[in-house]
Every structure is written in C-alpha cells, then in structure tokens.
C-alpha atoms as a PDB file:
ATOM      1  CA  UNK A   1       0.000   0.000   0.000  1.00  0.00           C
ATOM      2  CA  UNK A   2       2.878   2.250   0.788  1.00  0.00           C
ATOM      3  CA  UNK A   3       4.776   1.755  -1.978  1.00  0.00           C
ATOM      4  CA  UNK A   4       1.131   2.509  -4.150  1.00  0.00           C
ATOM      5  CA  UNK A   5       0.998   5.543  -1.757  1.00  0.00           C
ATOM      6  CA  UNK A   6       4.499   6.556  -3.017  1.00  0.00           C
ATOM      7  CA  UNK A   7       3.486   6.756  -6.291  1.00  0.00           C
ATOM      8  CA  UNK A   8       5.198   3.277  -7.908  1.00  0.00           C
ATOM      9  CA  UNK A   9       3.767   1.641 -10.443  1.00  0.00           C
ATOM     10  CA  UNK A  10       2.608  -2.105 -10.431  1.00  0.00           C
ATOM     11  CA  UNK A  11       5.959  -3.136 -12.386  1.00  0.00           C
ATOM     12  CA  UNK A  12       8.091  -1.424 -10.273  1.00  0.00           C
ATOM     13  CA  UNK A  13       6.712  -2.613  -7.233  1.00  0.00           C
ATOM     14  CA  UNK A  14       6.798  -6.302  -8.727  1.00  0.00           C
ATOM     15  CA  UNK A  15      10.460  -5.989  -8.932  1.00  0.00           C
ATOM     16  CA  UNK A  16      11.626  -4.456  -6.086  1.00  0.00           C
ATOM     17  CA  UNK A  17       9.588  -7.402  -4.276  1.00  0.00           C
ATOM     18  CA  UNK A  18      10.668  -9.795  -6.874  1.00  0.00           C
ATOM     19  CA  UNK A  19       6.785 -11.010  -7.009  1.00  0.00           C
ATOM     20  CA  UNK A  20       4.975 -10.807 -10.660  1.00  0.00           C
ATOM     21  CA  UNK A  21       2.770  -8.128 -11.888  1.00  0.00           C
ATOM     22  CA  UNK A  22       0.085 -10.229 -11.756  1.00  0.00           C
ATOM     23  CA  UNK A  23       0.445 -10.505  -7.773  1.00  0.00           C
ATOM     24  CA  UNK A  24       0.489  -7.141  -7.202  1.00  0.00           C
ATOM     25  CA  UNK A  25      -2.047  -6.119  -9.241  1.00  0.00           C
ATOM     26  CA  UNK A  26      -4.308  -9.026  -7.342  1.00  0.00           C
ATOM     27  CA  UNK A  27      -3.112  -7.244  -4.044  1.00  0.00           C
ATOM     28  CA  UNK A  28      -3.867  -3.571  -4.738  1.00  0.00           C
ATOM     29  CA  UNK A  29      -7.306  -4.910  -6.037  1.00  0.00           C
ATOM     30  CA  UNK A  30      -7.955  -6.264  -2.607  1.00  0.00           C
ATOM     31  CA  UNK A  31      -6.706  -3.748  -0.602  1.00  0.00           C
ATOM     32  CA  UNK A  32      -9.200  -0.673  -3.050  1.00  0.00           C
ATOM     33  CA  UNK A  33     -12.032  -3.537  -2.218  1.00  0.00           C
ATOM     34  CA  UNK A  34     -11.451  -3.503   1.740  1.00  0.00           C
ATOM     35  CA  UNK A  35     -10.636  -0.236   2.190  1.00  0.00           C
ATOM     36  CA  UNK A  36     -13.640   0.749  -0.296  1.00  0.00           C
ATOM     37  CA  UNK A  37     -11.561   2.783  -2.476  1.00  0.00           C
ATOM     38  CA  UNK A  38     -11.746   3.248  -6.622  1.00  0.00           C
ATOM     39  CA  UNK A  39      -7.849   4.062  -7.177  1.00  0.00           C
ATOM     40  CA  UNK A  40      -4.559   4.996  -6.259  1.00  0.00           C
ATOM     41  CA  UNK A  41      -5.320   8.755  -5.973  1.00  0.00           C
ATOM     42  CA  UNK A  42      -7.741   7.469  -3.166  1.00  0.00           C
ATOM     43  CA  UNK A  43      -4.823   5.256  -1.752  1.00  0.00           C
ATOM     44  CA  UNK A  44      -2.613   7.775  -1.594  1.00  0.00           C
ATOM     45  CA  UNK A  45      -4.490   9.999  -0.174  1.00  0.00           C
ATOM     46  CA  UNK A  46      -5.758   7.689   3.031  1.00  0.00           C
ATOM     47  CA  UNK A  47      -1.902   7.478   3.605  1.00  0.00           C
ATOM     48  CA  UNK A  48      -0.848  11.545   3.405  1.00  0.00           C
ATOM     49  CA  UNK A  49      -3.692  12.219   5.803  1.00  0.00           C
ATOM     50  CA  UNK A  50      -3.121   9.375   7.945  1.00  0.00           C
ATOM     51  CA  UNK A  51       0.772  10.240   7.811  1.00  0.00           C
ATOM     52  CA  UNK A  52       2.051   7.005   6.682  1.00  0.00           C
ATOM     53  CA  UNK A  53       3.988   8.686   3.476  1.00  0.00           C
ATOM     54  CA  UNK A  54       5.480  12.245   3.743  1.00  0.00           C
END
C-alpha cells in the first residue's frame, strides 16, 4: 500500500519485491475492495492524511 501511496507503479513494485505483476495487481485490487476505495489517488491519499507517506 505504501509503496502505491508513493506513487510506484505495479511493475516497479513487482520488482523491487521480486513477485509478478500479476500478484500485485491481485493485491492492490484487494486492498481498493477492503478499504472501499476506486484508485490509487484514493490510496494515496488515506496514507498523506493518515501520515504514513510524507
């Protein structure tokens, strides 16, 4: 989620965590659902106001 947050793409997340595209893009998918969000603008801002990203 951070790493969303901070603005990375799903490819360059993958690689930095050496997991596929395919993974990440299942996780972000569940964390929108849970959270109830529609995208990464909504992601990112949950984390500013919640101070998790600077």
């Amino acid at each position: 989620m951070l790493m969303i947050a901070s603005g990375k793409t799903v490819t360059e997340i993958a690689n930095e965590l050496c997991l596929s595209v395919k993974t990440i893009s299942t996780y972000r998918t569940h964390i929108l659902e849970k959270m109830r969000m529609k995208n990464n603008a909504e992601i990112t801002l949950y984390a500013v106001q919640n101070k998790l990203v600077g």
